[in-house]
N, C-alpha and C. Protein backbone atom coordinates (compact mmCIF):
# COMPACT_ATOMS: atom_id res chain seq x y z
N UNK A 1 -52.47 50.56 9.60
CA UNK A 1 -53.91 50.51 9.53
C UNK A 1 -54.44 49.66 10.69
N UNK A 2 -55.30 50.46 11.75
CA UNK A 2 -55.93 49.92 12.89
C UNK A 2 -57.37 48.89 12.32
N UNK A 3 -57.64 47.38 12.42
CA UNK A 3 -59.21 46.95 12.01
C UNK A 3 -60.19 47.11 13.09
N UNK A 4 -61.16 46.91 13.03
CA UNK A 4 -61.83 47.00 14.09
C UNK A 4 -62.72 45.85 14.02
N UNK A 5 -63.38 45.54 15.30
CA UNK A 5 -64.03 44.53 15.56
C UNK A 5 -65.20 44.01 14.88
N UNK A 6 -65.33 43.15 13.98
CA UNK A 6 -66.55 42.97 13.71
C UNK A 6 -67.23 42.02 14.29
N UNK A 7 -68.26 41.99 14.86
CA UNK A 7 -68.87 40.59 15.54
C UNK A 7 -69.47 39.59 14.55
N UNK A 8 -69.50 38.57 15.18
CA UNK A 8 -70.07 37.53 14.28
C UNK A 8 -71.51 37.68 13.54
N UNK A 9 -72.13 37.38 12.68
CA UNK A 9 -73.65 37.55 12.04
C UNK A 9 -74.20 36.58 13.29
N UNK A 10 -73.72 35.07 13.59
CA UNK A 10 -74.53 34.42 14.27
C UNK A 10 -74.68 34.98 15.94
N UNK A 11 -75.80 34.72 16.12
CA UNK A 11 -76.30 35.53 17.70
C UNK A 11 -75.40 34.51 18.74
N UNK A 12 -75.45 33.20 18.47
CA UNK A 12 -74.75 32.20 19.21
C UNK A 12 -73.25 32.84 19.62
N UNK A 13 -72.39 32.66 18.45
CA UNK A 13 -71.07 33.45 18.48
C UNK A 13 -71.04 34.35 19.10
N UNK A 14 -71.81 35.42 18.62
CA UNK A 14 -71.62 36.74 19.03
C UNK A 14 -71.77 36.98 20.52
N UNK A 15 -73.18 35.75 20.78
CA UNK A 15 -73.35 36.34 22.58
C UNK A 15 -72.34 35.57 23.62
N UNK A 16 -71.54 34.37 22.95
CA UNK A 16 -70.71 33.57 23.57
C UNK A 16 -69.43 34.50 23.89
N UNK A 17 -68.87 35.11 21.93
CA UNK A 17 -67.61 35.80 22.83
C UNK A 17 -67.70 36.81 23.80
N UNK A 18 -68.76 37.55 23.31
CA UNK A 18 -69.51 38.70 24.78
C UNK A 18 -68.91 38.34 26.16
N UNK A 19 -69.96 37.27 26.57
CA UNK A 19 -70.13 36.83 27.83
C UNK A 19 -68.62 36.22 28.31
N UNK A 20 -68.08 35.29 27.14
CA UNK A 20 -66.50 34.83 27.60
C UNK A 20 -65.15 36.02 27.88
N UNK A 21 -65.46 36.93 26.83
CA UNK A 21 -64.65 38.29 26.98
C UNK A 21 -64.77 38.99 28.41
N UNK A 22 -66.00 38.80 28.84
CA UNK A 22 -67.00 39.50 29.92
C UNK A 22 -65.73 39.02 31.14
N UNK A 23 -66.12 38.23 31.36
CA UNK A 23 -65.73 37.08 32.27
C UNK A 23 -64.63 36.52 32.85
N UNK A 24 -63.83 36.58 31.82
CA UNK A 24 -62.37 36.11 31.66
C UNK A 24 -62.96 34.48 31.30
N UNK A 25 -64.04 34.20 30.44
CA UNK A 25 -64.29 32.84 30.63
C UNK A 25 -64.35 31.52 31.16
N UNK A 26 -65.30 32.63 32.78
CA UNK A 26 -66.19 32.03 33.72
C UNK A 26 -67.29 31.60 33.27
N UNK A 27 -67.71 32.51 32.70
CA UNK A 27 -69.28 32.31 31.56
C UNK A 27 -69.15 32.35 30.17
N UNK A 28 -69.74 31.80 29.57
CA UNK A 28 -69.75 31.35 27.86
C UNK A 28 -68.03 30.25 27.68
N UNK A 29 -67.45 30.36 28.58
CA UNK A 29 -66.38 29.00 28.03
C UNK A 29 -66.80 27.87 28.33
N UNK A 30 -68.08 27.48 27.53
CA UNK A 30 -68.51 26.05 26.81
C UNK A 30 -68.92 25.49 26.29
N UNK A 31 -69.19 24.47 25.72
CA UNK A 31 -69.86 24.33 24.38
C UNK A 31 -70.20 22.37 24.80
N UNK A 32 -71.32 22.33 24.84
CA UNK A 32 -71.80 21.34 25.26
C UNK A 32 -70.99 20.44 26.45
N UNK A 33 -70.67 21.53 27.49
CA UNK A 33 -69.97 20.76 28.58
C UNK A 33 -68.59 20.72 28.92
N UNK A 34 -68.21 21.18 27.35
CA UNK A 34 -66.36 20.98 27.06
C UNK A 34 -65.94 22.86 26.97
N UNK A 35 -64.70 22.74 27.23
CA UNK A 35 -64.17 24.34 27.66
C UNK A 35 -64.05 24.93 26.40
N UNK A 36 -63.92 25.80 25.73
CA UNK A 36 -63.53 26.40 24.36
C UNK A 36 -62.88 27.75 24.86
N UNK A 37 -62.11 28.39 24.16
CA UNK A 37 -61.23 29.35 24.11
C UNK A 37 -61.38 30.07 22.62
N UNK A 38 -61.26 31.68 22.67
CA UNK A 38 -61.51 32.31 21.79
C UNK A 38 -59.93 33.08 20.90
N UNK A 39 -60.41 32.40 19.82
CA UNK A 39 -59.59 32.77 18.72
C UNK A 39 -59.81 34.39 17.88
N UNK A 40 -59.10 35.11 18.29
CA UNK A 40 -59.27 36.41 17.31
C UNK A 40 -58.15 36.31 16.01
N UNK A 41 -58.76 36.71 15.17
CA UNK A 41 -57.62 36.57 13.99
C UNK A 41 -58.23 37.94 12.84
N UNK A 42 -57.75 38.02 11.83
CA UNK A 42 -58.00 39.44 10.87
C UNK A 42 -58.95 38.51 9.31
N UNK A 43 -60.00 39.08 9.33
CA UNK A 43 -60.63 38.24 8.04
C UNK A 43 -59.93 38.76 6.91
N UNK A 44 -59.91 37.11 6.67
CA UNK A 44 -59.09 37.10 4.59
C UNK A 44 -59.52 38.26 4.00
N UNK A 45 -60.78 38.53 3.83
CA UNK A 45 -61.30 39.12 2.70
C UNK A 45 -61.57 40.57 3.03
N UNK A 46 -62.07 40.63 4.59
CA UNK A 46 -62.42 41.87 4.85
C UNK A 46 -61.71 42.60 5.87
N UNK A 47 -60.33 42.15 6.54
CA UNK A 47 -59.39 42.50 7.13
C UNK A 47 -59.55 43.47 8.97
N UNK A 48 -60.94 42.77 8.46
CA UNK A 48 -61.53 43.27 10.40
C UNK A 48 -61.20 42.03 11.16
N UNK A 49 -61.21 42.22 12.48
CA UNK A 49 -60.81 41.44 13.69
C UNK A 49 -62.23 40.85 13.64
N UNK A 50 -62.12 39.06 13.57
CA UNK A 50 -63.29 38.57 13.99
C UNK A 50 -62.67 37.53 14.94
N UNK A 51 -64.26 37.00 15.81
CA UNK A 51 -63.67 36.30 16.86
C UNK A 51 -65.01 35.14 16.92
N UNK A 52 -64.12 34.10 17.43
CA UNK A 52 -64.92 32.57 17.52
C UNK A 52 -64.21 32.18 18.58
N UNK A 53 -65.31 31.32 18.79
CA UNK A 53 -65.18 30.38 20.15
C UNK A 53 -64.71 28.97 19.10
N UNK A 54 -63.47 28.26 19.91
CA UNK A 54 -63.13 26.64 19.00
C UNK A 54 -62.59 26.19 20.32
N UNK A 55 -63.03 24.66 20.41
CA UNK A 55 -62.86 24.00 21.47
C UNK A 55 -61.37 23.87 21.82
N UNK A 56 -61.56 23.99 23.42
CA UNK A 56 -59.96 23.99 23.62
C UNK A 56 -59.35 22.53 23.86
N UNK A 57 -58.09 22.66 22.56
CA UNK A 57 -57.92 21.74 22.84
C UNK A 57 -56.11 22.01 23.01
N UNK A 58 -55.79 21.37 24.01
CA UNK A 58 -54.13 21.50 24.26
C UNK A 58 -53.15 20.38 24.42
N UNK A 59 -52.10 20.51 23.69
CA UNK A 59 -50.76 19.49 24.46
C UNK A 59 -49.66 20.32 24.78
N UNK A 60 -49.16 19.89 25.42
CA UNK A 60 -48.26 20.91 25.80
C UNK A 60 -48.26 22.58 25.84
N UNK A 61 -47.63 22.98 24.96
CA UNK A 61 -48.09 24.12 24.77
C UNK A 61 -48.67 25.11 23.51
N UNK A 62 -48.96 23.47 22.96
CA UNK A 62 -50.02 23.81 21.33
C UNK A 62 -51.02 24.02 21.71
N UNK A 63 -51.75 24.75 20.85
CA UNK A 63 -53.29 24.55 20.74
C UNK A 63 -53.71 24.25 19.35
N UNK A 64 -54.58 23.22 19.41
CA UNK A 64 -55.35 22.64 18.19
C UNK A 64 -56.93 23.26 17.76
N UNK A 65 -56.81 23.94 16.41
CA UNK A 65 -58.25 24.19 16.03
C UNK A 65 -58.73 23.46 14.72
N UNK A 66 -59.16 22.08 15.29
CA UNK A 66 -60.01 22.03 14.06
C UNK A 66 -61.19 22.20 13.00
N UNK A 67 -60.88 22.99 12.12
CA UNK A 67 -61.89 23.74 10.81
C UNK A 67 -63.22 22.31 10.52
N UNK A 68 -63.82 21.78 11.28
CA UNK A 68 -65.02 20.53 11.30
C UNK A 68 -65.99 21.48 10.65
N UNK A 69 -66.22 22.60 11.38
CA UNK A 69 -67.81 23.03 11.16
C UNK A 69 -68.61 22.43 11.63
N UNK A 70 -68.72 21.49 12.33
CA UNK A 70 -69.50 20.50 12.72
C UNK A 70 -69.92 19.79 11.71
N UNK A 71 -68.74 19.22 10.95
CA UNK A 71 -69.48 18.31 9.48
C UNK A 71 -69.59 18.96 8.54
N UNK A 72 -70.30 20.37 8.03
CA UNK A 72 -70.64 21.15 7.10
C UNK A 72 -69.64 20.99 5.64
N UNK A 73 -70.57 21.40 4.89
CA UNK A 73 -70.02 20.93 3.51
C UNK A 73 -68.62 22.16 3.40
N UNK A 74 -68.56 23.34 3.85
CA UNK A 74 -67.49 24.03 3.76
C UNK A 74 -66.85 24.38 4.85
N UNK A 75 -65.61 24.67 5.03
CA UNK A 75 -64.39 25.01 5.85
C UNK A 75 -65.02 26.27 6.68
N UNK A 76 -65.41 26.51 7.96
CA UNK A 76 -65.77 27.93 8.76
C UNK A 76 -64.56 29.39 7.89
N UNK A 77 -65.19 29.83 8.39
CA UNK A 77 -64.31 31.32 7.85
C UNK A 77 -63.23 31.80 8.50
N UNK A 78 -62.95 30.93 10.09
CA UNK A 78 -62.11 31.81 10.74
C UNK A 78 -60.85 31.09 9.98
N UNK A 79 -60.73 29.25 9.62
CA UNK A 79 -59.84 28.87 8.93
C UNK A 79 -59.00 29.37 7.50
N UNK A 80 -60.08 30.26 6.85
CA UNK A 80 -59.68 31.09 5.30
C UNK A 80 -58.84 32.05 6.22
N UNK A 81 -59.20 32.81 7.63
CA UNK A 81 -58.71 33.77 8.12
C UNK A 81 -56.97 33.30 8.39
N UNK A 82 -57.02 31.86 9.19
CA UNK A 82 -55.38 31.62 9.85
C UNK A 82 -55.00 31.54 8.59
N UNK A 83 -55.33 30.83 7.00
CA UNK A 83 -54.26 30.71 6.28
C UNK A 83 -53.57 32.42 5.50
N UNK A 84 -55.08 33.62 5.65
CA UNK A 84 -54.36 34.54 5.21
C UNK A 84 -53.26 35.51 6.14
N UNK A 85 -54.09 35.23 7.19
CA UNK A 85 -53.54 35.78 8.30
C UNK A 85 -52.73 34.85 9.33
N UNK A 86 -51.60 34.29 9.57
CA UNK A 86 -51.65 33.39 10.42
C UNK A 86 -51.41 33.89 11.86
N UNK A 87 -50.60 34.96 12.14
CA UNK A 87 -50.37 35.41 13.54
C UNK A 87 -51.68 36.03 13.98
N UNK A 88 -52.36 35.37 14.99
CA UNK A 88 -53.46 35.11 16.28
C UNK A 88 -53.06 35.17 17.19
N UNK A 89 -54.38 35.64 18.24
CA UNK A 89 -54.58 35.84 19.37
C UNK A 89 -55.32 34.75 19.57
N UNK A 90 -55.38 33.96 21.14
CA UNK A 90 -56.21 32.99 21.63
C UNK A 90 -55.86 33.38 23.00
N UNK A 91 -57.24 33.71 23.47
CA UNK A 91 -58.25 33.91 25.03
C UNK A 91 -57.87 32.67 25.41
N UNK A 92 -57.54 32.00 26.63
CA UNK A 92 -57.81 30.78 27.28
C UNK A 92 -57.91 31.23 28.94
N UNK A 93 -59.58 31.22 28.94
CA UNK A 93 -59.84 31.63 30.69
C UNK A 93 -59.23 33.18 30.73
N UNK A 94 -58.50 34.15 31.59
CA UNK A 94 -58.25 35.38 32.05
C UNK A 94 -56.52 35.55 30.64
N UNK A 95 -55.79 34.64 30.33
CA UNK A 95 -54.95 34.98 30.02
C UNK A 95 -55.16 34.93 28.08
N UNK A 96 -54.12 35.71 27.70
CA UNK A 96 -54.19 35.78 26.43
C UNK A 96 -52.72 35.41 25.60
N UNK A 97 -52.54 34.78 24.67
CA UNK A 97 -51.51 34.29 23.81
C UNK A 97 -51.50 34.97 22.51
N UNK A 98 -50.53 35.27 21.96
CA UNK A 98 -49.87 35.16 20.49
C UNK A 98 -49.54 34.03 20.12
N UNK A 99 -50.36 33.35 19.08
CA UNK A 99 -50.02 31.87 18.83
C UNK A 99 -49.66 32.10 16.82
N UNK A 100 -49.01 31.40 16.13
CA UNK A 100 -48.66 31.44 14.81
C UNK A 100 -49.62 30.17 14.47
N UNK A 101 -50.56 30.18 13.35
CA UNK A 101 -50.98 29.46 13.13
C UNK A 101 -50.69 28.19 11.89
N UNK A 102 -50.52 27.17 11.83
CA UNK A 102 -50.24 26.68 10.99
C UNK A 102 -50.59 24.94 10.68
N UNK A 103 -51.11 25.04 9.44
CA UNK A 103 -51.79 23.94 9.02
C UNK A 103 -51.40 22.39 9.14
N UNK A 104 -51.44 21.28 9.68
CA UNK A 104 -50.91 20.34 9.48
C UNK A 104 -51.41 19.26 8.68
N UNK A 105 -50.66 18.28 7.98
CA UNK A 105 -51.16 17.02 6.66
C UNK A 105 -50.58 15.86 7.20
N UNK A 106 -50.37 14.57 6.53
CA UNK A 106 -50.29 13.25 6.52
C UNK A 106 -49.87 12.78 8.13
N UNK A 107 -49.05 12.36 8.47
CA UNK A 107 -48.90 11.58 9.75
C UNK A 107 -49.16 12.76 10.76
N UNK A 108 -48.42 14.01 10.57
CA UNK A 108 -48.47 14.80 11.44
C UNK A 108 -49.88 15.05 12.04
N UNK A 109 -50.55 15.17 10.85
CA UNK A 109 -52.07 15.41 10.56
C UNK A 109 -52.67 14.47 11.18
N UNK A 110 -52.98 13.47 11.18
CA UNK A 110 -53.27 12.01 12.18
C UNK A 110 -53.16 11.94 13.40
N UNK A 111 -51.76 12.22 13.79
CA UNK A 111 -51.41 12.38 15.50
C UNK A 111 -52.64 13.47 16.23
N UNK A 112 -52.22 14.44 15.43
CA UNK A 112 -53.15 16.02 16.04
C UNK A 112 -54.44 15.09 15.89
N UNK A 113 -55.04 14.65 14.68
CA UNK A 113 -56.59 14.07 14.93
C UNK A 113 -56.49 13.31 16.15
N UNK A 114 -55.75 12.60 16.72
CA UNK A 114 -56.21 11.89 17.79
C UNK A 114 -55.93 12.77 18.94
N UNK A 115 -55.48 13.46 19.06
CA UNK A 115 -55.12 14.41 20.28
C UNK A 115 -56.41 14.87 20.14
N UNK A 116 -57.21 15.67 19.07
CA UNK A 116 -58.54 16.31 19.01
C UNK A 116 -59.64 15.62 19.73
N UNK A 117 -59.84 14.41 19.07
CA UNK A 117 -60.38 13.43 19.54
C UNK A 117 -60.58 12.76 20.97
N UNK A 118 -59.33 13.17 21.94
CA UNK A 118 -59.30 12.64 23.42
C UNK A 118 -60.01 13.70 23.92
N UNK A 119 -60.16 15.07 22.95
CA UNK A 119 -61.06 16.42 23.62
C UNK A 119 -62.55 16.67 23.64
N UNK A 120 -62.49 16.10 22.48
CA UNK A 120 -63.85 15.92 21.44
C UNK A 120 -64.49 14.89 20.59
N UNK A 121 -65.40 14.25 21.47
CA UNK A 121 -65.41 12.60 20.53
C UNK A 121 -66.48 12.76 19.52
N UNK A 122 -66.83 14.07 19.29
CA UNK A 122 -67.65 14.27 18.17
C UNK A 122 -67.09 14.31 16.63
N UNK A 123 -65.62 14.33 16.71
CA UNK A 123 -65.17 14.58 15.79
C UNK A 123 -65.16 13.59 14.44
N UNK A 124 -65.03 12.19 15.02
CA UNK A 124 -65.30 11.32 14.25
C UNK A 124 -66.59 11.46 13.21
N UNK A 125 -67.50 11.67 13.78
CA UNK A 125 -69.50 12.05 13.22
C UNK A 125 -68.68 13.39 12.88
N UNK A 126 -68.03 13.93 12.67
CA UNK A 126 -67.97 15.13 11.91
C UNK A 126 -67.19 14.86 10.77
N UNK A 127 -66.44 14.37 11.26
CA UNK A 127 -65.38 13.90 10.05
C UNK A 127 -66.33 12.80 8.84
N UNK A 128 -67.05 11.87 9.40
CA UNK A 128 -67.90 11.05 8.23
C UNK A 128 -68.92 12.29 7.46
N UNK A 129 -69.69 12.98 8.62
CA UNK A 129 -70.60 14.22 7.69
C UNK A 129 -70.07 14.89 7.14
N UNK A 130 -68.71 15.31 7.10
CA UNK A 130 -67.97 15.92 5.93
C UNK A 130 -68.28 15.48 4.42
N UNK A 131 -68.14 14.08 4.30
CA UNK A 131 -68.14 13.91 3.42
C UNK A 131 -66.64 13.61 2.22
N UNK A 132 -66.43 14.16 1.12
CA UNK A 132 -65.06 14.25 0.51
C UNK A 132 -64.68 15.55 1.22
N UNK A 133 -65.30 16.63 1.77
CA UNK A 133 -63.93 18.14 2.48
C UNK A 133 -63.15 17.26 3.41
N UNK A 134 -62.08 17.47 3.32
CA UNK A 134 -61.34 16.97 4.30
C UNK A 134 -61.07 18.31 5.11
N UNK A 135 -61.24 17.96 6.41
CA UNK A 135 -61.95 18.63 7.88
C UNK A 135 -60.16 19.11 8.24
N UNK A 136 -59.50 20.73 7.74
CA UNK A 136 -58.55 21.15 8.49
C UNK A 136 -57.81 21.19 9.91
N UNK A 137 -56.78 20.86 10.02
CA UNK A 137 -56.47 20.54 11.67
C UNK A 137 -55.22 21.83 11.50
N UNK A 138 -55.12 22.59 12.42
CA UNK A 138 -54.64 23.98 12.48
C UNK A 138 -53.46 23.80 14.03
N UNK A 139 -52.48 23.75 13.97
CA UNK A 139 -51.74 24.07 15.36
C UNK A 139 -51.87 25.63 15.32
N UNK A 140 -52.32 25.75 16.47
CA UNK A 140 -51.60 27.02 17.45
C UNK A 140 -50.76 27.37 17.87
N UNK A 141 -49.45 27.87 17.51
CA UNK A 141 -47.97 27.85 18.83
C UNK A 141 -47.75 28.79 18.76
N UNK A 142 -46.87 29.29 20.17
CA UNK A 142 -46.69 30.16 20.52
C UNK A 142 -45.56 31.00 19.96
N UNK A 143 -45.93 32.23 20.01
CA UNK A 143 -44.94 33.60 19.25
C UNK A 143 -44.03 33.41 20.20
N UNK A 144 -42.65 33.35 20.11
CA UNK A 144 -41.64 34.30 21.13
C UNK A 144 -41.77 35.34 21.18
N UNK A 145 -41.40 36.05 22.34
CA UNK A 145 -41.52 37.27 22.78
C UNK A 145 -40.82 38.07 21.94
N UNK A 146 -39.96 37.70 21.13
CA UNK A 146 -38.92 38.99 20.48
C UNK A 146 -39.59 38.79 19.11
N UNK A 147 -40.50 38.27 18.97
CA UNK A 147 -40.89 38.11 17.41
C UNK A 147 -42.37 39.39 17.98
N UNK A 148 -41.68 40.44 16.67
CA UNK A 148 -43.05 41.81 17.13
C UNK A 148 -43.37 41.43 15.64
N UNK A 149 -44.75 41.53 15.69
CA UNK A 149 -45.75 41.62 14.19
C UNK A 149 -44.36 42.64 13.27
N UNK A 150 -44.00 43.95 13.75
CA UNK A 150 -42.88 44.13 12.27
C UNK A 150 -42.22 42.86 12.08
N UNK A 151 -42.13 42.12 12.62
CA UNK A 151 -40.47 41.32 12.51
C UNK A 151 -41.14 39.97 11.33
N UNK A 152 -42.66 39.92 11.10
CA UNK A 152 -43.57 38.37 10.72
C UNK A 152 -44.11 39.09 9.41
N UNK A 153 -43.76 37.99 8.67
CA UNK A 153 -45.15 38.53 6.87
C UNK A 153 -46.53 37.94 7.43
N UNK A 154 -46.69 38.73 7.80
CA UNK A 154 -48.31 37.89 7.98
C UNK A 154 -49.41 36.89 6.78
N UNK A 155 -48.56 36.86 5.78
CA UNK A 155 -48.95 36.23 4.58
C UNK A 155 -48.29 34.80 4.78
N UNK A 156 -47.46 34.63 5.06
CA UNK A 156 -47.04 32.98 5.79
C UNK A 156 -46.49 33.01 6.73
N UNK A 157 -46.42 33.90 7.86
CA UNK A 157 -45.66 33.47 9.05
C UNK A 157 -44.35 33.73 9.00
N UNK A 158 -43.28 33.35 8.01
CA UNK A 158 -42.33 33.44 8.18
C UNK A 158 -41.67 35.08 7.89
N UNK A 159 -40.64 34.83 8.89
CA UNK A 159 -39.76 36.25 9.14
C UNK A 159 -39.16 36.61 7.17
């Protein structure tokens, strides 16, 4: 079964991945100054390809998305998406990745917050406007090449 693209409801989203897709993300890779990179993944519920812009953030050869919302009382949608779906695509500038997505908690969870944090110093004011949600931190890593979608349950990642 082929999904097809659904664009975002918000005009923001929608005209950002446009213009970043456009581009190879010359235009629309930014978000108040800082670079962002676009995450495609398959929605939980409705199993179409949606796509968001989440700030890029990298070490090595992770990428970090954290589910903030900018504070908001609930988790964004693309995060319900990595836990049903975890094998993603992420845009960064002209090139494109297969990244496995997967959730991180306690110390691990901490380190990644401060790595976020050297990217994005908003995160802190997001993390207090949360409130009690505690604000998801998501690694990105990369697929090996011999791992083909037959070979992955896309229900947890593992073979």
């Amino acid at each position: 079964m082929t999904s097809s693209y659904v664009p975002s409801p918000s005009d923001r989203v929608r005209e950002q991945v446009a213009l970043y897709e456009a581009t190879d993300g010359v235009e629309g890779g930014t978000l108040e100054g800082r670079p962002v990179v676009i995450l495609t993944s398959i929605g939980a519920k409705t199993g179409s390809i949606r796509k968001n812009p989440v700030m890029r953030i990298k070490e090595g050869d992770i990428y970090v998305a954290v589910a903030s919302a900018a504070g908001a009382p609930t988790h964004p949608a693309w995060y319900r998406n990595l836990l049903a779906h975890p094998r993603v695509t992420l845009q960064d500038g002209a090139t494109v990745h297969q990244v496995r997505a997967r959730e991180v908690h306690g110390a691990e969870k901490a380190q990644w917050w401060a790595v976020a944090e050297r990217f994005w110093p908003h995160f802190p004011e997001y993390r207090a406007k949360a409130g009690d949600r505690d604000i998801p931190v998501m690694l990105l890593e990369p697929v090996e090449q011999s791992d083909s979608p037959t070979d992955l349950d896309e229900s947890d990642g593992k073979r």
